[in-house]
Protein backbone atom coordinates (compact mmCIF):
# COMPACT_ATOMS: atom_id res chain seq x y z
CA UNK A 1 -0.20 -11.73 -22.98
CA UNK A 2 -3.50 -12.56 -24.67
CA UNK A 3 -5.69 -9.73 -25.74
CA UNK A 4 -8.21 -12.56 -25.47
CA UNK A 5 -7.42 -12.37 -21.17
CA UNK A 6 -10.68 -10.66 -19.96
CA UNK A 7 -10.22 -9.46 -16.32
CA UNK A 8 -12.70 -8.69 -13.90
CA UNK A 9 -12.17 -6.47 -11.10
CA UNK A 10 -14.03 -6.00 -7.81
CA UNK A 11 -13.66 -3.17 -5.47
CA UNK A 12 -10.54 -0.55 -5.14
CA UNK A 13 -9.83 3.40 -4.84
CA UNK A 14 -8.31 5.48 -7.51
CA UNK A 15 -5.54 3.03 -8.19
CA UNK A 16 -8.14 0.63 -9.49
CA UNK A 17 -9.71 3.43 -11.45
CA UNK A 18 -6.15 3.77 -13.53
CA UNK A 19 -5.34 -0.02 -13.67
CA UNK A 20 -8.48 -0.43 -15.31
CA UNK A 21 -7.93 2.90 -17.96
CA UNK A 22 -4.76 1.37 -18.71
CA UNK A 23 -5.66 -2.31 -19.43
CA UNK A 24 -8.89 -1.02 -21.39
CA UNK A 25 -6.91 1.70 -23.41
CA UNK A 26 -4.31 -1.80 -23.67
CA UNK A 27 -6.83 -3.43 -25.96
CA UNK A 28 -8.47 -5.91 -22.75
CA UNK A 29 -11.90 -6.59 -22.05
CA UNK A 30 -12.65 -5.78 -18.18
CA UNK A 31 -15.24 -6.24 -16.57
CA UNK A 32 -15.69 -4.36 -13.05
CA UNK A 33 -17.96 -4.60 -9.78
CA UNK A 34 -18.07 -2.75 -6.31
CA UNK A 35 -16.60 0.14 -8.18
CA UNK A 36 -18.39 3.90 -8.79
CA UNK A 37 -16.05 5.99 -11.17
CA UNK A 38 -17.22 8.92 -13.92
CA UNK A 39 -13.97 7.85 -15.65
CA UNK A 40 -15.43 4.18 -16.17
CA UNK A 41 -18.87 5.32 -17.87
CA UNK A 42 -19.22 4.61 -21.13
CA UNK A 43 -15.43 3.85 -21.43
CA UNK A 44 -14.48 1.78 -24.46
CA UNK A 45 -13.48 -2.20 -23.28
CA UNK A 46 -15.18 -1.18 -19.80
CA UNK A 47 -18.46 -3.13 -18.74
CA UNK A 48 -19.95 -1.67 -15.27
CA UNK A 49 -21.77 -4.75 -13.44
CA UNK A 50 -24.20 -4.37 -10.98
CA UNK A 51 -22.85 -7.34 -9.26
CA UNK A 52 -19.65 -9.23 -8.18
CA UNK A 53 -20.96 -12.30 -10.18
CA UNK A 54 -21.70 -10.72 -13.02
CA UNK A 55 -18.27 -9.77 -13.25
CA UNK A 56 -16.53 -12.92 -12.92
CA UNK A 57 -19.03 -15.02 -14.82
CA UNK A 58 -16.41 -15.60 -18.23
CA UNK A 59 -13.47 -14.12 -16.71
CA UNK A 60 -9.78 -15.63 -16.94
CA UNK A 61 -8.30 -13.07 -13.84
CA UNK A 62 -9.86 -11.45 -10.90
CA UNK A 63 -8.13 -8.24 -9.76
CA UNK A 64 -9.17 -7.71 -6.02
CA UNK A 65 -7.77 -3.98 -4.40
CA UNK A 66 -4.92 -2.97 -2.59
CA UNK A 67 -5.38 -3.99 0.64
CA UNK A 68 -8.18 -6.82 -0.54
CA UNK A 69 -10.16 -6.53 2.47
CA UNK A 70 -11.78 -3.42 4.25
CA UNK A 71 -9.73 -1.79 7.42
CA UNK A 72 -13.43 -1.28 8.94
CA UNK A 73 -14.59 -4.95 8.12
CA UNK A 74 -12.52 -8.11 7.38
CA UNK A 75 -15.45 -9.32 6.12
CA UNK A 76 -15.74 -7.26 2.92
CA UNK A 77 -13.99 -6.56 -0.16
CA UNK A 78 -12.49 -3.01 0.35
CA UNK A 79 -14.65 -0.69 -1.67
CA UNK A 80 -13.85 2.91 -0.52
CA UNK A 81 -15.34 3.98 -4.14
CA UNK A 82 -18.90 1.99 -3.17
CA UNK A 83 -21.98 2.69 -1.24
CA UNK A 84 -22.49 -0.95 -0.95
CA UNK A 85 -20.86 -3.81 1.05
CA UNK A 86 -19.34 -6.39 -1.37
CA UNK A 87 -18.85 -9.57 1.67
CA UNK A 88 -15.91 -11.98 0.27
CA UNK A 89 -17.68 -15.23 0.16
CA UNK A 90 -19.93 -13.48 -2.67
CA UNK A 91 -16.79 -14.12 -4.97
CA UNK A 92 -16.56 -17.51 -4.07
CA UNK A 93 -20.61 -18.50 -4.52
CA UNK A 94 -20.47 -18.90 -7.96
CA UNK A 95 -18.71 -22.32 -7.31
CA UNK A 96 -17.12 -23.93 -10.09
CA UNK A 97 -17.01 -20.81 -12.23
CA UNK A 98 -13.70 -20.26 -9.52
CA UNK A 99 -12.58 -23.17 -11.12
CA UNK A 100 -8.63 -22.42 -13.05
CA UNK A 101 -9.47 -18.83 -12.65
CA UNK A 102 -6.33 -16.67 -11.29
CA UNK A 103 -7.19 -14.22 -8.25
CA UNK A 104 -4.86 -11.06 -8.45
CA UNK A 105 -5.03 -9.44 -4.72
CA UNK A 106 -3.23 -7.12 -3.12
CA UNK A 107 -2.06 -8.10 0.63
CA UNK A 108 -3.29 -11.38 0.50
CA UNK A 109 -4.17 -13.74 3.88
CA UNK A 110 -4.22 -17.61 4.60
CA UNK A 111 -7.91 -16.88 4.26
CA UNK A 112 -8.23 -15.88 1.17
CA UNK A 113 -5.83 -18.44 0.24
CA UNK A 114 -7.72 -21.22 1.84
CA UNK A 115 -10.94 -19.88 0.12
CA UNK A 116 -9.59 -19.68 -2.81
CA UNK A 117 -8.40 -23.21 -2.90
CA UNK A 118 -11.64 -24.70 -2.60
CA UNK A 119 -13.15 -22.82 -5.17
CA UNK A 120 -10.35 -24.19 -7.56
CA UNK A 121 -8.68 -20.64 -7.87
CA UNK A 122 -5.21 -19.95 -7.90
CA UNK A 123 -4.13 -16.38 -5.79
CA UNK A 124 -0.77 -14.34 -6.56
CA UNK A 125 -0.16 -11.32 -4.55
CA UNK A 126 0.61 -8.47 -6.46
CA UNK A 127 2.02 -6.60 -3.62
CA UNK A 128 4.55 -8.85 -2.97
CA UNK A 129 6.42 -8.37 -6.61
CA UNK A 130 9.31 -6.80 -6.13
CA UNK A 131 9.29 -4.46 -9.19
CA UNK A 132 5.65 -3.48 -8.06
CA UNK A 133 7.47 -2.86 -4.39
CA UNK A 134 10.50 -0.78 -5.35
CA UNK A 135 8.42 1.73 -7.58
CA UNK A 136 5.52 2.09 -5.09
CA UNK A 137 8.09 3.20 -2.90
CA UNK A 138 8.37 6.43 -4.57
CA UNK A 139 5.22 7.38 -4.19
CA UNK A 140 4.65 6.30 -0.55
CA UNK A 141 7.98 8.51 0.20
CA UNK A 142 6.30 11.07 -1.71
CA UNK A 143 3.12 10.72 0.12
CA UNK A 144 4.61 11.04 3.47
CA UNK A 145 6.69 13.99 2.88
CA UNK A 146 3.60 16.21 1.54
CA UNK A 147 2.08 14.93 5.10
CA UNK A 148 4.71 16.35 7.36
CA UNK A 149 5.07 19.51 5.04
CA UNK A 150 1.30 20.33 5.56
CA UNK A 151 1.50 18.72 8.98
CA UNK A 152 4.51 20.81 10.48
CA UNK A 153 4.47 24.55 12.07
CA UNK A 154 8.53 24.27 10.20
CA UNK A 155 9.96 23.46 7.01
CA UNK A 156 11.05 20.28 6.50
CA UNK A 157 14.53 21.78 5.33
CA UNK A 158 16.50 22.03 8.03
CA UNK A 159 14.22 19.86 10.13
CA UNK A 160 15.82 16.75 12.19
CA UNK A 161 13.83 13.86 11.08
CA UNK A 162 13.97 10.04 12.03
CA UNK A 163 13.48 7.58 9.81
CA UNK A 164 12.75 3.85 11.31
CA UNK A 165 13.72 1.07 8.91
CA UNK A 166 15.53 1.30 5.87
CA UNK A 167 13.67 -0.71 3.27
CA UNK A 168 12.52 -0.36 0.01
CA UNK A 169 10.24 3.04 1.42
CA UNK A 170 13.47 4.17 3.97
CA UNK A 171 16.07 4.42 1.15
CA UNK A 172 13.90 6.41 -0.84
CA UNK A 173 12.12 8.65 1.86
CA UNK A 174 15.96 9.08 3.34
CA UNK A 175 16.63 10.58 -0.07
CA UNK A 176 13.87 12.47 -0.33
CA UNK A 177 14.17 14.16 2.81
CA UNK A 178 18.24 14.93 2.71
CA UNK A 179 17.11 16.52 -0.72
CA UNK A 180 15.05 19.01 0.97
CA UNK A 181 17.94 19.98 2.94
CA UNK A 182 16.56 18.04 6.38
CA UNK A 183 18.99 16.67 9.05
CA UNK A 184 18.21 12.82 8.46
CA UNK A 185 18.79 9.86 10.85
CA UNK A 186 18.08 6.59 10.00
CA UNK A 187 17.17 3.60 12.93
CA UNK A 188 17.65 -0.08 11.60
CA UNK A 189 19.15 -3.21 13.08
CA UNK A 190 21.88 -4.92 9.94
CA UNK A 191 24.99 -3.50 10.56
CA UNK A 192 25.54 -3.72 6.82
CA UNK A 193 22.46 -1.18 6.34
CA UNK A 194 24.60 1.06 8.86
CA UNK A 195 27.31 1.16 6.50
CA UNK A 196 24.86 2.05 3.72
CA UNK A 197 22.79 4.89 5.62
CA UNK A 198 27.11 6.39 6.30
CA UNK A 199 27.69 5.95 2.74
CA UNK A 200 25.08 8.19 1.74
CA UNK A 201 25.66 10.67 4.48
CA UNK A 202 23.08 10.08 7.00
CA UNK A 203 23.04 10.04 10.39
CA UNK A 204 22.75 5.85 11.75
CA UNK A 205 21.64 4.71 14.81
CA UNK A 206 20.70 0.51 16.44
CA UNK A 207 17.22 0.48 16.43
CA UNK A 208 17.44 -2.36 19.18
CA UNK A 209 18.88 0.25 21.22
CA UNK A 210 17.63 3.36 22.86
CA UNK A 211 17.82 6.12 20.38
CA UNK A 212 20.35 8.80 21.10
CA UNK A 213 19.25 12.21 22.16
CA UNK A 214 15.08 11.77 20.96
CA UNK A 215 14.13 14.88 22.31
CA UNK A 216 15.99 16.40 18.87
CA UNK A 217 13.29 15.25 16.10
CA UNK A 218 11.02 17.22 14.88
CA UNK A 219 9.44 14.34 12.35
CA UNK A 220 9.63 10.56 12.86
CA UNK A 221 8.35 8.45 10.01
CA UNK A 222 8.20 4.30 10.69
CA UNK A 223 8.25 2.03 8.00
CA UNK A 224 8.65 -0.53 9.79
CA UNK A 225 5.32 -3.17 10.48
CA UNK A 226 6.27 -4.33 14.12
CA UNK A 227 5.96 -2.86 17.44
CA UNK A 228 9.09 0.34 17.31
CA UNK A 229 7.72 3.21 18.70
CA UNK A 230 6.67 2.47 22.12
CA UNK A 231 5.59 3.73 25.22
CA UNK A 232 9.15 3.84 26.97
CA UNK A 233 9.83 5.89 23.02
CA UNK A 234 7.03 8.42 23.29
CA UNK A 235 7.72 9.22 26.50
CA UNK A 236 11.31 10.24 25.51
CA UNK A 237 9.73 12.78 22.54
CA UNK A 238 9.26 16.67 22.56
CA UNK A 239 5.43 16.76 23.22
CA UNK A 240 5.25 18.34 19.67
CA UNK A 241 6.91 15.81 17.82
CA UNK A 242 5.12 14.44 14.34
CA UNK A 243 4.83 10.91 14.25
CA UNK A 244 3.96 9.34 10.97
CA UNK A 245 3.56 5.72 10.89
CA UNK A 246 3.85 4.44 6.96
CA UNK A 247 3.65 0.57 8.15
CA UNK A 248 1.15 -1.39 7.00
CA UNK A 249 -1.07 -3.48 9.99
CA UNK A 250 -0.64 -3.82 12.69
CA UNK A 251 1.84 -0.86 12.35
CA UNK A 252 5.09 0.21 14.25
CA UNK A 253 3.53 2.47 16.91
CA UNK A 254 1.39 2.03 20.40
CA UNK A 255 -1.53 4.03 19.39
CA UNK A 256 -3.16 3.31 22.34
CA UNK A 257 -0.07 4.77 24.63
CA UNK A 258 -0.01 8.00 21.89
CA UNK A 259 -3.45 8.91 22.32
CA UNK A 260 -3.17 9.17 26.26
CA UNK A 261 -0.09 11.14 26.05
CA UNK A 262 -1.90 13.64 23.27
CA UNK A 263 0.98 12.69 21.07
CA UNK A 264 0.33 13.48 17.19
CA UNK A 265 0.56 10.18 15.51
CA UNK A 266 -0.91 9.65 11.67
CA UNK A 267 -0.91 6.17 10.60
CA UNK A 268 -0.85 6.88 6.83
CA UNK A 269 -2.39 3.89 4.91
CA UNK A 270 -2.37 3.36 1.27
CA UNK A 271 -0.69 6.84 0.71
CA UNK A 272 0.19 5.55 -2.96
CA UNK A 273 -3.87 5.26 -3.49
CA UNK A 274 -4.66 9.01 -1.78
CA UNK A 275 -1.62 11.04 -3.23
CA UNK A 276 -0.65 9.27 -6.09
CA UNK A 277 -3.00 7.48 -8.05
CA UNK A 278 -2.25 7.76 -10.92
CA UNK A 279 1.35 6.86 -10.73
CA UNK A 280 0.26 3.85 -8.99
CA UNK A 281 -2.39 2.71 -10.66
CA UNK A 282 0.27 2.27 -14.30
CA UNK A 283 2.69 0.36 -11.34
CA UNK A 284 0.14 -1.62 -10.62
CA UNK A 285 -1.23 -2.33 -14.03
CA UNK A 286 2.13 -3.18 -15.52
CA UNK A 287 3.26 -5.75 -12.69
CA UNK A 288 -0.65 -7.27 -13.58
CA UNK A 289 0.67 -7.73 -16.81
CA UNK A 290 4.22 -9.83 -16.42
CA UNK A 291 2.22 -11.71 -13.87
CA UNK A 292 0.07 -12.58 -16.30
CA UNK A 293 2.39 -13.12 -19.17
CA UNK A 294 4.35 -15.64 -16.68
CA UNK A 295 1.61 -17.38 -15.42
CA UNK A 296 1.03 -18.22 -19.81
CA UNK A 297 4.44 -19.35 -20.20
């Protein structure tokens, strides 16, 4: 990769903060908008802009957050660290200045996409690298364990816990939880991740199916981003049950069916970005940089 490659970056949480740090302290110029950070002050290779514009204007990559667009407006670039709304089309006024410029964005849509393509722009989704995916795990397992422990009247150790899906996030959260001495079942449809979850001494179970004996679990946690945890489901838990969704939109549980049976549901967003930062800010920063240094070649 170039140390000529000057990024510009435009809203993000603490992630962003550390991706920044760590391309700066990495010899690049960036450039950064929609952002408010003490860290970022006077930082060497930093320039603070007052405006999205001004950041792009000479820029080779724009790095948009993790997710790229705000959970209270689609509208807007998601700047939790900013008392000011940053609306999307602002990145794509500056016309041809888009133009062979790569867009770095994390949960990317067909709008952006489509946006993006008429502004001359090319978009890679960071999010969907796997080595970016299978380290962010970690601390998304992480994340969700220091919920229920802070959540839960019990320790987590000896606990029955459920565990819906068994993806990149499952294995490790599976892992996690076994370690701290829980009882750990784990729901998923493959038949070849059934032999996997009794290889490693959990409990399995068909997720198409009803789950046997609910009324045992203490802790569920979903990874799963579809429809799993239902009505018919809810209605089958101990009233005090912990329900933890980790699934990104639109999610695994009926909220809406939760919240008139007073069940205790946390849909845990961006845990990586709340508990970890740090951690998965370098994750992010390094898969930034073999993007980039494949997108040279």
């Amino acid at each position: 990769m170039s140390k000529h490659t000057v990024f510009a970056f435009v809203g993000g949480d603490r992630r962003q903060v550390y991706v920044m740090l760590g391309l700066a302290r990495d010899g690049f110029e960036v450039r950064v908008a929609g952002l408010n950070a003490e860290e970022l002050s006077g930082a060497e290779n930093i320039t603070v802009c007052g405006d999205p514009q001004r950041a792009i204007s000479g820029a080779d990559c724009i790095v948009l957050p993790v997710p790229y667009s705000s959970v209270l407006s689609a509208q807007n670039i998601n700047t939790p660290l900013y008392d000011k709304e940053i609306r999307i089309g602002e990145l794509f006024a500056a016309g041809q200045e888009l133009d062979g410029k790569l867009i770095l964005a994390g949960r990317a849509d067909e709008r952006l996409l489509a946006m993006a393509r008429l502004g001359g722009a090319r978009v890679v989704d960071y999010m969907e690298r796997e080595e970016l995916a299978v380290l962010n795990a970690i601390p998304t397992a992480e994340g969700a364990v220091k919920i229920a422990i802070e959540e839960l009247p019990i320790t987590l150790h000896g606990s029955s816990c459920l565990v819906t899906g068994f993806g990149r996030v499952g294995k490790v959260l599976c892992a996690a939880l076994k370690g701290l001495g829980a009882r750990v079942t784990a729901a998923v449809r493959k038949k070849s991740d059934l032999a996997y979850i009794k290889a490693f001494g959990y409990d399995g179970a068909d997720i198409t199916r009803p789950i046997p004996e609910p009324e045992k679990f203490d802790v569920i946690f979903n990874t799963v981003p579809k429809l799993i945890i239902d009505e018919i489901f809810l209605s089958a838990l101990r009233p005090d049950c912990l329900i933890i969704d980790l699934a990104s939109k639109p999610g695994g549980v009926d909220f809406e069916a939760a919240r008139r049976m007073g069940r205790s549901v946390i849909w845990a967003l961006s845990l990586p970005g709340k508990t970890s930062p740090l951690t998965a800010g370098e994750i992010i920063r390094d898969t930034i940089k073999n993007i980039i240094d494949e997108q040279a070649r």
